[in-house]
C-alpha atoms as a PDB file:
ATOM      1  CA  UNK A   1       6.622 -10.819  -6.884  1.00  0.00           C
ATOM      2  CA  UNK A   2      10.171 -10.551  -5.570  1.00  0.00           C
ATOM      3  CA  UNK A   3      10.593 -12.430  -2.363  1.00  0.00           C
ATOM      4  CA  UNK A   4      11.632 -10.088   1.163  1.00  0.00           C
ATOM      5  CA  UNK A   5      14.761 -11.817   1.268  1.00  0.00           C
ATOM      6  CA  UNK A   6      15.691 -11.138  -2.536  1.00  0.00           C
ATOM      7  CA  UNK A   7      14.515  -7.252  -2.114  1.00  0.00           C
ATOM      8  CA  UNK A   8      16.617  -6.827   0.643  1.00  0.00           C
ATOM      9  CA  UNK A   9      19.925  -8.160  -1.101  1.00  0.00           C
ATOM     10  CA  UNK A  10      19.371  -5.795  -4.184  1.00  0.00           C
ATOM     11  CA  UNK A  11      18.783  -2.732  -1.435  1.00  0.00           C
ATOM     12  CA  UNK A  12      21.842  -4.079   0.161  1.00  0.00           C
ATOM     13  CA  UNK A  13      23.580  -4.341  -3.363  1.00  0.00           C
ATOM     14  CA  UNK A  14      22.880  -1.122  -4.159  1.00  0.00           C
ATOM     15  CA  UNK A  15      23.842   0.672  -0.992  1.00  0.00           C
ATOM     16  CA  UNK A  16      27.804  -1.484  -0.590  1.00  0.00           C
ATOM     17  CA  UNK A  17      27.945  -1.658  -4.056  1.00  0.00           C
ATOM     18  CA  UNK A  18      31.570  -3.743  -4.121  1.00  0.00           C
ATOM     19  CA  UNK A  19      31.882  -3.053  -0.483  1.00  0.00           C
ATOM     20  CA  UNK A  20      31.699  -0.928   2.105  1.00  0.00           C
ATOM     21  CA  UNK A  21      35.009   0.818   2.445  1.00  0.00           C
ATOM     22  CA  UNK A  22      34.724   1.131   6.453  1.00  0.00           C
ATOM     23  CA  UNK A  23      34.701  -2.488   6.391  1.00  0.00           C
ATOM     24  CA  UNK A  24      38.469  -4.096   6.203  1.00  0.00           C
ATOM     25  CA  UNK A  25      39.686  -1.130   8.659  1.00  0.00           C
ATOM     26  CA  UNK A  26      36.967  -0.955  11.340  1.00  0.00           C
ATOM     27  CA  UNK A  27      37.296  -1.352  15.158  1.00  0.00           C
ATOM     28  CA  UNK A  28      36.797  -5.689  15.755  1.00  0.00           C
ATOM     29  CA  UNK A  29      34.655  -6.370  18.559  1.00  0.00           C
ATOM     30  CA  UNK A  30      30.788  -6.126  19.002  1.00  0.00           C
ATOM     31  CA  UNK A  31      28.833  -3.166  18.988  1.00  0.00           C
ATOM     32  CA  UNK A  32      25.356  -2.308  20.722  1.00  0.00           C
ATOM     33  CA  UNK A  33      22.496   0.486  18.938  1.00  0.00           C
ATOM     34  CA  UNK A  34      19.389   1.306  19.704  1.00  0.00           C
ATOM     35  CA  UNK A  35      16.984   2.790  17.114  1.00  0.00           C
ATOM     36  CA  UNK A  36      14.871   5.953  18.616  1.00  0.00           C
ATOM     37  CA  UNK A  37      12.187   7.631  15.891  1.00  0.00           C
ATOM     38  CA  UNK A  38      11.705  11.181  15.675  1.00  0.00           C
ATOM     39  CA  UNK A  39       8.384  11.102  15.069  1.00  0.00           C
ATOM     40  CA  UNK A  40       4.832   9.430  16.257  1.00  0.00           C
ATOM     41  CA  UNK A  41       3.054   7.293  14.246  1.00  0.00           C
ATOM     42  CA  UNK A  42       2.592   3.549  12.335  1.00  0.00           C
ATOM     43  CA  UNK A  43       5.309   1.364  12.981  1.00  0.00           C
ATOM     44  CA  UNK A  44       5.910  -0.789   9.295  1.00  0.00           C
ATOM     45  CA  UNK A  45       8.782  -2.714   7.966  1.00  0.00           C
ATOM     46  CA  UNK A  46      10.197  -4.548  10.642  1.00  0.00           C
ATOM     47  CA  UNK A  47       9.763  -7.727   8.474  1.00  0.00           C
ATOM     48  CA  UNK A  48      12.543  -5.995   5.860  1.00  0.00           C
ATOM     49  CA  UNK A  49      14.013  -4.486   8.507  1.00  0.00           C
ATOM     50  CA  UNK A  50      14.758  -7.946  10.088  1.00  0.00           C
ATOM     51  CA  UNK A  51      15.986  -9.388   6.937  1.00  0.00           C
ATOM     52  CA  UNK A  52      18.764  -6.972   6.684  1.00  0.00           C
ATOM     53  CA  UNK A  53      20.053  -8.043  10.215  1.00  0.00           C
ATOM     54  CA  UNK A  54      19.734 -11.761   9.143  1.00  0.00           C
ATOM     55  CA  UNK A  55      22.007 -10.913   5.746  1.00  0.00           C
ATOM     56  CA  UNK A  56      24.699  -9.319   7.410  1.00  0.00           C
ATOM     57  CA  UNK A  57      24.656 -11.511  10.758  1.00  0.00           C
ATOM     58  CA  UNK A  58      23.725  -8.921  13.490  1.00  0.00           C
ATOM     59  CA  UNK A  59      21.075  -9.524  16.135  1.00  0.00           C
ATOM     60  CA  UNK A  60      17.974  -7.169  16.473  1.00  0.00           C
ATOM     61  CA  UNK A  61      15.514  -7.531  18.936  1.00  0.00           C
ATOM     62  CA  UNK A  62      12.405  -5.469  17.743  1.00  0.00           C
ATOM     63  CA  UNK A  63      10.310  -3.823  20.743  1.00  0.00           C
ATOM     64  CA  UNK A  64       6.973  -3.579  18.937  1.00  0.00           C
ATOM     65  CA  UNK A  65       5.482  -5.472  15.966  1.00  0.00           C
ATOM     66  CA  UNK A  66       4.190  -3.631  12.533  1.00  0.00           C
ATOM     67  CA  UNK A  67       1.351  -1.965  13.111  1.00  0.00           C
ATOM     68  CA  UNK A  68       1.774  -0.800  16.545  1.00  0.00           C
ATOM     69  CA  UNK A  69       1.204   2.753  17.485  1.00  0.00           C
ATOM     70  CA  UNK A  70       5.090   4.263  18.261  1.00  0.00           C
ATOM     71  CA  UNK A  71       5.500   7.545  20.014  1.00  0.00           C
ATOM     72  CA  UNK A  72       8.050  10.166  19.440  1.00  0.00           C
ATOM     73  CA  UNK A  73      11.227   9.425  20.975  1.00  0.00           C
ATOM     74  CA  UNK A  74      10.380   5.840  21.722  1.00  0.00           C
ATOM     75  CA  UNK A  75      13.217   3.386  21.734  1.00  0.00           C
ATOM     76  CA  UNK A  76      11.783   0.635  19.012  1.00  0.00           C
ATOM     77  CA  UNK A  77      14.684  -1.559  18.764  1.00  0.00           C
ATOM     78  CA  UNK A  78      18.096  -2.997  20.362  1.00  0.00           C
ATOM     79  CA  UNK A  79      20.905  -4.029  17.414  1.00  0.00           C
ATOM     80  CA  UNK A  80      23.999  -6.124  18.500  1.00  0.00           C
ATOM     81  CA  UNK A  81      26.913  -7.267  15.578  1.00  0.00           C
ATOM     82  CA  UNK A  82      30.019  -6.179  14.753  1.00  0.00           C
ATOM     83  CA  UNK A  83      31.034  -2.723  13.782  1.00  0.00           C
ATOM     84  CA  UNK A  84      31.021  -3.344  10.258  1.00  0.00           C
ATOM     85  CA  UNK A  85      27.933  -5.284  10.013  1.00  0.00           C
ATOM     86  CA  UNK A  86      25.633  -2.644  11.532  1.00  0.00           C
ATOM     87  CA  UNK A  87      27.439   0.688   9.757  1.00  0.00           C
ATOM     88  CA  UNK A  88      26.990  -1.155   6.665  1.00  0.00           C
ATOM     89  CA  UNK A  89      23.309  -1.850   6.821  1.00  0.00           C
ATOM     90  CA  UNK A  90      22.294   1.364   9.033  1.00  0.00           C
ATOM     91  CA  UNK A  91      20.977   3.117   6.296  1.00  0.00           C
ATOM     92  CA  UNK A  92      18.942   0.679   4.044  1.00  0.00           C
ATOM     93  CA  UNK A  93      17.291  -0.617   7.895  1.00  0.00           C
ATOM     94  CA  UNK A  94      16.431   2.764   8.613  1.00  0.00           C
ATOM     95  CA  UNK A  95      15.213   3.339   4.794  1.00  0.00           C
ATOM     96  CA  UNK A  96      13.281   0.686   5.001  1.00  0.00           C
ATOM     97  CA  UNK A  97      11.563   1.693   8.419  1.00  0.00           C
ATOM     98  CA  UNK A  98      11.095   5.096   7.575  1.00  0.00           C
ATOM     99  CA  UNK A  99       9.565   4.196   4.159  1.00  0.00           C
ATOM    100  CA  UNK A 100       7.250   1.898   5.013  1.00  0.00           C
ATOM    101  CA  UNK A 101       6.463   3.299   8.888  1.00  0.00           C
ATOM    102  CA  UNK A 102       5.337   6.619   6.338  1.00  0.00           C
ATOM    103  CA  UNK A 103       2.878   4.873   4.027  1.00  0.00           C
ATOM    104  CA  UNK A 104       1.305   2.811   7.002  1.00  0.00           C
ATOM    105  CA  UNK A 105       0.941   6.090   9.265  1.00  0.00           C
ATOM    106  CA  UNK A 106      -0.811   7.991   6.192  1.00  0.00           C
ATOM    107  CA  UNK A 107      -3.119   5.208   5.449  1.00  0.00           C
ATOM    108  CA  UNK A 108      -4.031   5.053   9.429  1.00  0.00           C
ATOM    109  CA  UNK A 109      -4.816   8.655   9.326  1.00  0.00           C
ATOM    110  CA  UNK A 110      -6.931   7.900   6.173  1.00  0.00           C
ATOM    111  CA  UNK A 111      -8.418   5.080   8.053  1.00  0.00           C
ATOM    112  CA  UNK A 112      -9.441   7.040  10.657  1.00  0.00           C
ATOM    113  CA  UNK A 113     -11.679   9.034   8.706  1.00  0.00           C
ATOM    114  CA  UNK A 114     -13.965   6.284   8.190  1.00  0.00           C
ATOM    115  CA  UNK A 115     -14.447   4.758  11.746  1.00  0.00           C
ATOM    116  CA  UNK A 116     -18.315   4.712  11.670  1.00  0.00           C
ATOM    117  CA  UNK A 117     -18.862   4.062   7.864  1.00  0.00           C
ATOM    118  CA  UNK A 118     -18.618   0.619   6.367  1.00  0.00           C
ATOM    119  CA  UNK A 119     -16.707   1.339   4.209  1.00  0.00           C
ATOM    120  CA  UNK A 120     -13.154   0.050   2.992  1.00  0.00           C
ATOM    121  CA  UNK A 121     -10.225   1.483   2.347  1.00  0.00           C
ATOM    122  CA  UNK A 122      -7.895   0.320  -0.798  1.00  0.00           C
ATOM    123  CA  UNK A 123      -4.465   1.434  -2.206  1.00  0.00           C
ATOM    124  CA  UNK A 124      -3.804   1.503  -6.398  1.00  0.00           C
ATOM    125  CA  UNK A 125      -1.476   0.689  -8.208  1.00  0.00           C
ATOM    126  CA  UNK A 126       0.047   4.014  -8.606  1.00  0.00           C
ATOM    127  CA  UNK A 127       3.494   2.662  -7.026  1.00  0.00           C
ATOM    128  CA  UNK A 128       6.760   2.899  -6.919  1.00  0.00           C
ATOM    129  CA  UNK A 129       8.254   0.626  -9.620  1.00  0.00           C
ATOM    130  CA  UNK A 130       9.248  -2.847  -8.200  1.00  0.00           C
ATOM    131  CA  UNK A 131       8.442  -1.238  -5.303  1.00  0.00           C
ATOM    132  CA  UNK A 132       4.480  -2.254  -5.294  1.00  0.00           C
ATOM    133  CA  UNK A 133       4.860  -5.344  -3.003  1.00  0.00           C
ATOM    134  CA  UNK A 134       6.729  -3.352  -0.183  1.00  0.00           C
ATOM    135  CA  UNK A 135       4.442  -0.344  -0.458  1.00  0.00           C
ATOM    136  CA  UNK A 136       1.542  -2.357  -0.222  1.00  0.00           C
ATOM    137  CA  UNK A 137       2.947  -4.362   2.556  1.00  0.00           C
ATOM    138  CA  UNK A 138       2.555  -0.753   4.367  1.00  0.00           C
ATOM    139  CA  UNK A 139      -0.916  -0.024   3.693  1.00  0.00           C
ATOM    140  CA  UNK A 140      -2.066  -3.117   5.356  1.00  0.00           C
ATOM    141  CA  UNK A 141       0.136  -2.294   8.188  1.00  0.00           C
ATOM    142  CA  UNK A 142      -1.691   1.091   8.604  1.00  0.00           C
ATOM    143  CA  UNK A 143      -4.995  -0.337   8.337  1.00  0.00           C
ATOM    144  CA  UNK A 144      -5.908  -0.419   4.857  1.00  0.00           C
ATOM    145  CA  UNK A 145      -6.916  -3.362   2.164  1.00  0.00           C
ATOM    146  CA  UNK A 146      -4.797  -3.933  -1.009  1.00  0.00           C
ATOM    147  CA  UNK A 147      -6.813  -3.502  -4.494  1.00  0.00           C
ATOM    148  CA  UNK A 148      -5.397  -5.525  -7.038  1.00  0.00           C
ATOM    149  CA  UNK A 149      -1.103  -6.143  -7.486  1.00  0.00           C
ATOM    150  CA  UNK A 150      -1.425  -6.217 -11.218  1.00  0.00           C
ATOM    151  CA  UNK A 151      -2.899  -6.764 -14.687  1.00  0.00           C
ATOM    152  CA  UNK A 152      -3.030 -10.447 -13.995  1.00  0.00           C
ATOM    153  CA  UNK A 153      -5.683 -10.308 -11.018  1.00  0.00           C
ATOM    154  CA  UNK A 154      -8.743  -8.750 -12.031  1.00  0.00           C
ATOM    155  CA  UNK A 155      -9.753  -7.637 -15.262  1.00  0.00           C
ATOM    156  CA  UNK A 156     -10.302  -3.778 -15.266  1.00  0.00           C
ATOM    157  CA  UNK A 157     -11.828  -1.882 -17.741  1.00  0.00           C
ATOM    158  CA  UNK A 158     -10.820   1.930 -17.824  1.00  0.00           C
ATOM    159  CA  UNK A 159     -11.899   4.830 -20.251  1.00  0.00           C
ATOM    160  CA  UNK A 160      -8.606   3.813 -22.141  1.00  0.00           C
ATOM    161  CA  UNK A 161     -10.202   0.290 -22.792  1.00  0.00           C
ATOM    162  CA  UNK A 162     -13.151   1.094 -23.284  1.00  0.00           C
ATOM    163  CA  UNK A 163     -12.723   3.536 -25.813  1.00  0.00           C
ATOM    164  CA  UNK A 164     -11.249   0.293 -27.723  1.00  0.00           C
ATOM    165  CA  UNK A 165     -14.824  -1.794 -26.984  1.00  0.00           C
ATOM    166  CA  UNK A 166     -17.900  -1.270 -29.367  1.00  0.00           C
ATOM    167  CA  UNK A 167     -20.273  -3.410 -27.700  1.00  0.00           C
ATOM    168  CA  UNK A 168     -19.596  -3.601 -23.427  1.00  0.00           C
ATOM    169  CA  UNK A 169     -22.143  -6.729 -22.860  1.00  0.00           C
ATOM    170  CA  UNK A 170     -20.709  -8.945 -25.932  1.00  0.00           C
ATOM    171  CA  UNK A 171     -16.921  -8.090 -24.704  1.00  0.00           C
ATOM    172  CA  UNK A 172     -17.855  -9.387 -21.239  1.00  0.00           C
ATOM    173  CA  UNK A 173     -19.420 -12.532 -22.289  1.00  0.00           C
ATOM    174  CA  UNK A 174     -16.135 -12.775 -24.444  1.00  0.00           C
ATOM    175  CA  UNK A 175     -13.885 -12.182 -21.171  1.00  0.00           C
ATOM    176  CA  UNK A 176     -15.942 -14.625 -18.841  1.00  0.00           C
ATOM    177  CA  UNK A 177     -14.648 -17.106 -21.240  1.00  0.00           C
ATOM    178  CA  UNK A 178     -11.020 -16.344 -21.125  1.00  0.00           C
ATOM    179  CA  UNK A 179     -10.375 -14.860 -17.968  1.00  0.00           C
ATOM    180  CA  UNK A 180      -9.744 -17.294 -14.932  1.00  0.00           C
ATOM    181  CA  UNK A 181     -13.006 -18.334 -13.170  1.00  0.00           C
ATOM    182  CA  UNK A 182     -11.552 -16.616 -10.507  1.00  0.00           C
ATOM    183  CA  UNK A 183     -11.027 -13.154 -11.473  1.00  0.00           C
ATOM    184  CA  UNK A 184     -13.656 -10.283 -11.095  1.00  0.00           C
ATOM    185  CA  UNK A 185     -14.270  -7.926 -13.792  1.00  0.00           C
ATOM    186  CA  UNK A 186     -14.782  -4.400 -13.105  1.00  0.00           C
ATOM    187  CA  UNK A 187     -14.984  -0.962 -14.796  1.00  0.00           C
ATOM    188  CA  UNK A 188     -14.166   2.500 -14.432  1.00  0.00           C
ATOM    189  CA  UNK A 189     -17.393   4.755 -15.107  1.00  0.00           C
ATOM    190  CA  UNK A 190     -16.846   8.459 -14.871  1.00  0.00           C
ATOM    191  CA  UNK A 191     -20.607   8.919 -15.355  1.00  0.00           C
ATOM    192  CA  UNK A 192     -23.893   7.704 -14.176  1.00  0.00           C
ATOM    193  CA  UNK A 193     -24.780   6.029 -18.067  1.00  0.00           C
ATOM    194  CA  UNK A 194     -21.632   4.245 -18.102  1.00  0.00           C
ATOM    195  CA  UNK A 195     -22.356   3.068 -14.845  1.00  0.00           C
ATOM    196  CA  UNK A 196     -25.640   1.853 -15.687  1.00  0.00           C
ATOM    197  CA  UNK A 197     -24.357   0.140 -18.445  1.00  0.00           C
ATOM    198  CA  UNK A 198     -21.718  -1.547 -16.803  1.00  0.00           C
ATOM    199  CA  UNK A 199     -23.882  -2.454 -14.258  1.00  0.00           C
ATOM    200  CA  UNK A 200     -26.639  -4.239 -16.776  1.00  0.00           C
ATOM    201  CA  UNK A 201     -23.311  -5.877 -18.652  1.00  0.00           C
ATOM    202  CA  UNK A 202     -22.809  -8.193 -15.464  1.00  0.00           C
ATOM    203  CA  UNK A 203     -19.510  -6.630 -13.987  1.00  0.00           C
ATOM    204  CA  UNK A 204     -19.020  -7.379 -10.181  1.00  0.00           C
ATOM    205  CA  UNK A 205     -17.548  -4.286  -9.289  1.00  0.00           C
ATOM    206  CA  UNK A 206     -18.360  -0.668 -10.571  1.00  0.00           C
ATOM    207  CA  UNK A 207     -15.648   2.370  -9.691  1.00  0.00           C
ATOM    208  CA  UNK A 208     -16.872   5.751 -10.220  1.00  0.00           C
ATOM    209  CA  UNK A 209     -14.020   7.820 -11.188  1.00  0.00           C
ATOM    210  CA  UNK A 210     -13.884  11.658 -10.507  1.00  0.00           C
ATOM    211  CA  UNK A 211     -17.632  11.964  -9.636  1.00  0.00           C
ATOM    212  CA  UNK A 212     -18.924  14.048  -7.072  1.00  0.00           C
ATOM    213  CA  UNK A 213     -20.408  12.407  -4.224  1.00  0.00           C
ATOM    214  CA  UNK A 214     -23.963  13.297  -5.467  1.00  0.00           C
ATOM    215  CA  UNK A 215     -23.744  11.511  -8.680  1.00  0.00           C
ATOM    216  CA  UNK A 216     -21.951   8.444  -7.053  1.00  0.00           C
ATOM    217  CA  UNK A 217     -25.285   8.665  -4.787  1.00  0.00           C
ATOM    218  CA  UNK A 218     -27.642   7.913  -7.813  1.00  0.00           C
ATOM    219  CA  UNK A 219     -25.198   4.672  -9.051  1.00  0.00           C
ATOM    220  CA  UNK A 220     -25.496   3.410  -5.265  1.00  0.00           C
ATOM    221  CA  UNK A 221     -29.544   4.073  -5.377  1.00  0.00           C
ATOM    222  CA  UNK A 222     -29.352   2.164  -9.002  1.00  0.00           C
ATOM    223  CA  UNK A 223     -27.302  -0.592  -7.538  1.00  0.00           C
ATOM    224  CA  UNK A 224     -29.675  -0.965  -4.574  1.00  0.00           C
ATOM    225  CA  UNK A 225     -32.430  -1.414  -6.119  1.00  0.00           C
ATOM    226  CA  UNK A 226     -31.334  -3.284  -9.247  1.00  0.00           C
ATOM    227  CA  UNK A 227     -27.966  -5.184  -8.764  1.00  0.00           C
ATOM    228  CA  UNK A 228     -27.705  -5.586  -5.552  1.00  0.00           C
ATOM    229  CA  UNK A 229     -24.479  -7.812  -5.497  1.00  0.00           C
ATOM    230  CA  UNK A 230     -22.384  -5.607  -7.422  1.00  0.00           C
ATOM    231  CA  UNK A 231     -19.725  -3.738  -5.299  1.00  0.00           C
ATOM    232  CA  UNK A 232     -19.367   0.338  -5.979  1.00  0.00           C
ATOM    233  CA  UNK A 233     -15.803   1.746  -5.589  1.00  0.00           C
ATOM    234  CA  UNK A 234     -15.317   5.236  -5.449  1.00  0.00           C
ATOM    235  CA  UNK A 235     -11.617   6.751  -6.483  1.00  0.00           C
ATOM    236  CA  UNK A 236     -10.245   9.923  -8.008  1.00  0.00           C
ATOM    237  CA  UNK A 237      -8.515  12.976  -6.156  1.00  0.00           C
ATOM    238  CA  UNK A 238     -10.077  11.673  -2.889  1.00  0.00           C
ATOM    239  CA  UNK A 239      -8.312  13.077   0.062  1.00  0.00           C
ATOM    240  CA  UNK A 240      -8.609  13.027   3.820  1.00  0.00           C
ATOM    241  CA  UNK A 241     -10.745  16.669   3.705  1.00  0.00           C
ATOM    242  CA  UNK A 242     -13.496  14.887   0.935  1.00  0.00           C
ATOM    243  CA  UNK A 243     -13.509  11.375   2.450  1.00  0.00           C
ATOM    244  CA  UNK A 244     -16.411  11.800   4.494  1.00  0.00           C
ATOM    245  CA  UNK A 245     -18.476  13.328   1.613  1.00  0.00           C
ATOM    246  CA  UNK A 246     -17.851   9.859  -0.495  1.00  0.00           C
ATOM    247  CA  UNK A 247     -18.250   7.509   2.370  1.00  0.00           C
ATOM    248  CA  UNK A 248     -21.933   9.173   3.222  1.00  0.00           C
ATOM    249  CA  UNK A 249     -22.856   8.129  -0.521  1.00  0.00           C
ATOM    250  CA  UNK A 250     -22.795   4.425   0.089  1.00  0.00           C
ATOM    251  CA  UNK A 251     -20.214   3.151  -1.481  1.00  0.00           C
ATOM    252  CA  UNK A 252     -18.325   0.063  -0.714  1.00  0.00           C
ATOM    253  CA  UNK A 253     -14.927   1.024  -0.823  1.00  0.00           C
ATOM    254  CA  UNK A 254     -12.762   3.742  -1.738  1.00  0.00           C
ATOM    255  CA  UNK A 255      -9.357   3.562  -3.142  1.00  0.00           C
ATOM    256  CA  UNK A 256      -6.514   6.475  -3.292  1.00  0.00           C
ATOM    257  CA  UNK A 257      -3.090   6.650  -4.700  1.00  0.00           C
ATOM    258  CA  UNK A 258      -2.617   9.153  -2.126  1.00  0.00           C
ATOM    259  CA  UNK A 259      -1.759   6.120   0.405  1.00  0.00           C
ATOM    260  CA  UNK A 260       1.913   5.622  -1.111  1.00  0.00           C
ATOM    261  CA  UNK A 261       2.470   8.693  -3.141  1.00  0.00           C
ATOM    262  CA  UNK A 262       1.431  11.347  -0.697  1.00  0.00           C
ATOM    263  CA  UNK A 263       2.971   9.674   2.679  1.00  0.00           C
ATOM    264  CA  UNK A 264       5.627  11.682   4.542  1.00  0.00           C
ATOM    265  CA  UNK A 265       8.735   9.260   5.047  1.00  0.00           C
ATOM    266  CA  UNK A 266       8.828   9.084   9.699  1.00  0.00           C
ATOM    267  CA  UNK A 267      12.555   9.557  10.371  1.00  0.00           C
ATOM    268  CA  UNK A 268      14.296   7.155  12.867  1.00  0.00           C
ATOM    269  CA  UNK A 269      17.793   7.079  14.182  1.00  0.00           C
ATOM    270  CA  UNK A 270      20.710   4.268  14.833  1.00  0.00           C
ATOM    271  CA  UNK A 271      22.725   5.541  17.756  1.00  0.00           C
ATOM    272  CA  UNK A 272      25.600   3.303  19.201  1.00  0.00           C
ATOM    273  CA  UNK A 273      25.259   2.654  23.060  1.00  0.00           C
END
């Protein structure tokens, strides 16, 4: 995974490009900024955001950490550089902000839904590309658990692979001998016989994909009283209106692309004192 430092050069690369043109004819001296948002919500990002100011040698002095609650109109930052410095990275340390302060305020409001349930709540990998790190970055600012980065973490078995498998329980004995020792196995089951069979094949985790909350009911009641220690995740068009409804079936935890995809950038602005 790219390293903060190295993702904030390439955003900085692609923004000056061969350099900003204010540069070699702006006012010398040091400037002062504050950065105000516009809206209420999850702060995120500060990490990236503090990265830029250490690239292009200006001082910020961040008033609240990630994950605080900001309020509209709040002052969340004092910036002190040169003119040239600051203009040139105003935009990629507000990008960054807004971004990520976005994702972490959707998955808070997500989060919310479930105070009272034990139940967790996990991104996907439905990211932007080479984005994924920084996105889920965000969710855990908001409140929410990361599911896994990649292909290389957990084995996952979705319709797509297992309309390639002819026999479920040989293939997993096959993978617990390749796979790292490490690495969980778990399948996608869009009904309650693939579940069943995926539970009886030795998986540690079981997501039911696009079922209603009444069939993922009778996979949790199958789980209880069979395999106890197998973890049910529920996914698939969940959204803040139908969380509840999954959360009463007893599953474990429930993921949603809606996290990154659907969050609503917050909008900040740099204004010079």
């Amino acid at each position: 995974m790219l390293k903060i430092n190295e993702f904030v050069k390439n955003t900085l690369l692609e923004d000056i490009g061969r350099g900003d043109l204010f540069s070699s004819i702006a006012p010398k001296g040091y400037f002062q900024a504050k950065v105000i948002t516009k809206n209420s919500g999850i702060l995120s990002g500060v990490e990236y955001a503090q990265e830029v100011a250490n690239l292009l040698n200006f001082k910020v002095d961040f008033f609240r950490v990630d994950g605080d609650f900001i309020k509209k109109g709040e002052e969340i930052a004092f910036l002190d550089g040169k003119s040239s410095s600051l203009l040139s990275g105003e935009r990629v340390f507000l990008n960054l902000l807004q971004h990520s302060s976005g994702i972490a305020t959707n998955t808070y409001e997500f989060k919310k839904k479930l105070k009272g349930y034990n139940t967790k709540l996990l991104d996907t990998r439905k990211t932007r590309p080479l984005l994924r790190e920084f996105e889920k970055y965000s969710v855990r600012n908001g409140g929410g658990l990361n599911h896994r980065f990649g292909l290389d973490d957990c084995l996952m078995l979705k319709d797509t692979h297992l309309k390639t498998i002819s026999n479920l329980k040989d293939f997993i004995k096959k993978a617990r001998e390749n796979i790292p020792f490490t690495s969980k196995i778990e399948i996608e089951c869009e009904s309650f016989e693939i579940a069943k069979e995926a539970l009886e094949a030795g998986v540690e985790i079981i997501m039911c994909d696009n079922l209603n909350p009444e069939a993922i009911k009778e996979v949790v009641d199958f789980r209880d009283k069979n395999y106890p220690s197998t973890l049910i995740e529920a996914s698939g068009n969940i959204n803040l209106e139908t969380m509840i409804s999954y959360a009463k079936s007893g599953v474990d935890a429930i993921s949603s692309g809606s996290l990154i995809h659907q969050a609503k950038w917050l909008d900040f602005s740099m204004k010079f004192i």
